[in-house]
C-alpha atoms as a PDB file:
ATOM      1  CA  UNK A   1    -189.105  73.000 294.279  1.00  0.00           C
ATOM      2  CA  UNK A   2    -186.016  72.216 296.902  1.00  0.00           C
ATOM      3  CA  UNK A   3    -186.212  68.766 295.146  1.00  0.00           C
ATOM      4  CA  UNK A   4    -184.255  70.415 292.230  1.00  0.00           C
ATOM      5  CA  UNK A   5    -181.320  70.859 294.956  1.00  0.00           C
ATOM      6  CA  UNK A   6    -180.941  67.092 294.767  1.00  0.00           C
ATOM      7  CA  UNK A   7    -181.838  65.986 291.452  1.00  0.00           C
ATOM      8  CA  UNK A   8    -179.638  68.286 289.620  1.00  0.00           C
ATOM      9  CA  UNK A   9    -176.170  67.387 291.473  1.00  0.00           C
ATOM     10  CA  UNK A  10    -177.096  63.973 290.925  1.00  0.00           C
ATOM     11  CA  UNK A  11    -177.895  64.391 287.663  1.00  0.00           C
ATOM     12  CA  UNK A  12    -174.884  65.917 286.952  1.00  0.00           C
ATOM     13  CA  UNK A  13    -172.644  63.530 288.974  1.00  0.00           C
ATOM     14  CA  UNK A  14    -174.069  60.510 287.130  1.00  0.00           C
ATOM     15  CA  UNK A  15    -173.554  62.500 283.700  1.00  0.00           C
ATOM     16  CA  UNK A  16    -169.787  63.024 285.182  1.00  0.00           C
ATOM     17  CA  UNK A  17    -169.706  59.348 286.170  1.00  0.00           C
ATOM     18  CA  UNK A  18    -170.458  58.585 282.450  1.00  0.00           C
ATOM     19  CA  UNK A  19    -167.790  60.686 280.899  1.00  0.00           C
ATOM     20  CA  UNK A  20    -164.996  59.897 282.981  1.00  0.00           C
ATOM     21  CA  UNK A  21    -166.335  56.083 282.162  1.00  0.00           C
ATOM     22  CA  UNK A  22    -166.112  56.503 278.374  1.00  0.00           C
ATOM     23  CA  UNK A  23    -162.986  58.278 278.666  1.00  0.00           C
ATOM     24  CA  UNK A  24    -161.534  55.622 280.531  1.00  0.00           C
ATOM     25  CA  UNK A  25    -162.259  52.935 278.170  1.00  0.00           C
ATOM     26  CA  UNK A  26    -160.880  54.962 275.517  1.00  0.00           C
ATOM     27  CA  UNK A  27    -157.628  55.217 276.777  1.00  0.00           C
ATOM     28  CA  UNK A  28    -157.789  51.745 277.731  1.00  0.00           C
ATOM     29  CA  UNK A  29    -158.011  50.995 274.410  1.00  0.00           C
ATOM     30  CA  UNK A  30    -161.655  49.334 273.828  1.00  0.00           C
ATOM     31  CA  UNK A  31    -162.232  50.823 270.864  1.00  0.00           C
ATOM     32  CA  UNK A  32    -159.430  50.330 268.829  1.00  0.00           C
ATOM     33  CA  UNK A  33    -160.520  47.143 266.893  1.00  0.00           C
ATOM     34  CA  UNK A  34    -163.576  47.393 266.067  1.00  0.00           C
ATOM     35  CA  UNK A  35    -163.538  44.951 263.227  1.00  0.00           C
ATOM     36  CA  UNK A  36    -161.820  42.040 265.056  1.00  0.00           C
ATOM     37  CA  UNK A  37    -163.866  40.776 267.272  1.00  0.00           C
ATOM     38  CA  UNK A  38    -166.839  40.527 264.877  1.00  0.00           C
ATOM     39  CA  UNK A  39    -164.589  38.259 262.308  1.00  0.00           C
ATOM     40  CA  UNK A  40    -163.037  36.159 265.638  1.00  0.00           C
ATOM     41  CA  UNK A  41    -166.352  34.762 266.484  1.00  0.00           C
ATOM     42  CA  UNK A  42    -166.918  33.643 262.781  1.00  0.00           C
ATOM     43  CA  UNK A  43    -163.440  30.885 262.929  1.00  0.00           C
ATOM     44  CA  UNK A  44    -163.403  28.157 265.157  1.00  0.00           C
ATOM     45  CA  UNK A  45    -160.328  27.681 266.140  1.00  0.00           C
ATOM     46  CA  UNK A  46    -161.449  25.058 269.167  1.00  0.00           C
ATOM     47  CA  UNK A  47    -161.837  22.013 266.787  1.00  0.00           C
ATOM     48  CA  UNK A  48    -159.312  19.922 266.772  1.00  0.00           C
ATOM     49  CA  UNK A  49    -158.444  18.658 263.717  1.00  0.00           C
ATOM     50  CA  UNK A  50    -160.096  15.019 262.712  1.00  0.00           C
ATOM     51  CA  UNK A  51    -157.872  12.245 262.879  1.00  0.00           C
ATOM     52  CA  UNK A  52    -156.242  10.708 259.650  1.00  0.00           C
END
């Protein structure tokens, strides 16, 4: 039973860890465009253009 002293502090510091993560990014703005990155990988924009 005195194993519940340690796992639940750590339990709950790893579930703090997690929000102060998420909240982090979200400020950081990861989340705000959503929809760009899945069209970017669909151009290729490395080719250079063939010679005329």
């Amino acid at each position: 039973m005195t194993i519940l002293l340690f796992l639940v502090p750590i339990a709950l510091l790893l579930g703090l860890t997690g929000l102060v993560a998420f909240v982090w990014s979200l400020r950081a703005g990861q989340y705000d465009d959503l929809d760009g990155a899945a069209t970017r990988v669909l151009f290729d924009d490395d080719v250079a253009a063939p010679p005329k």
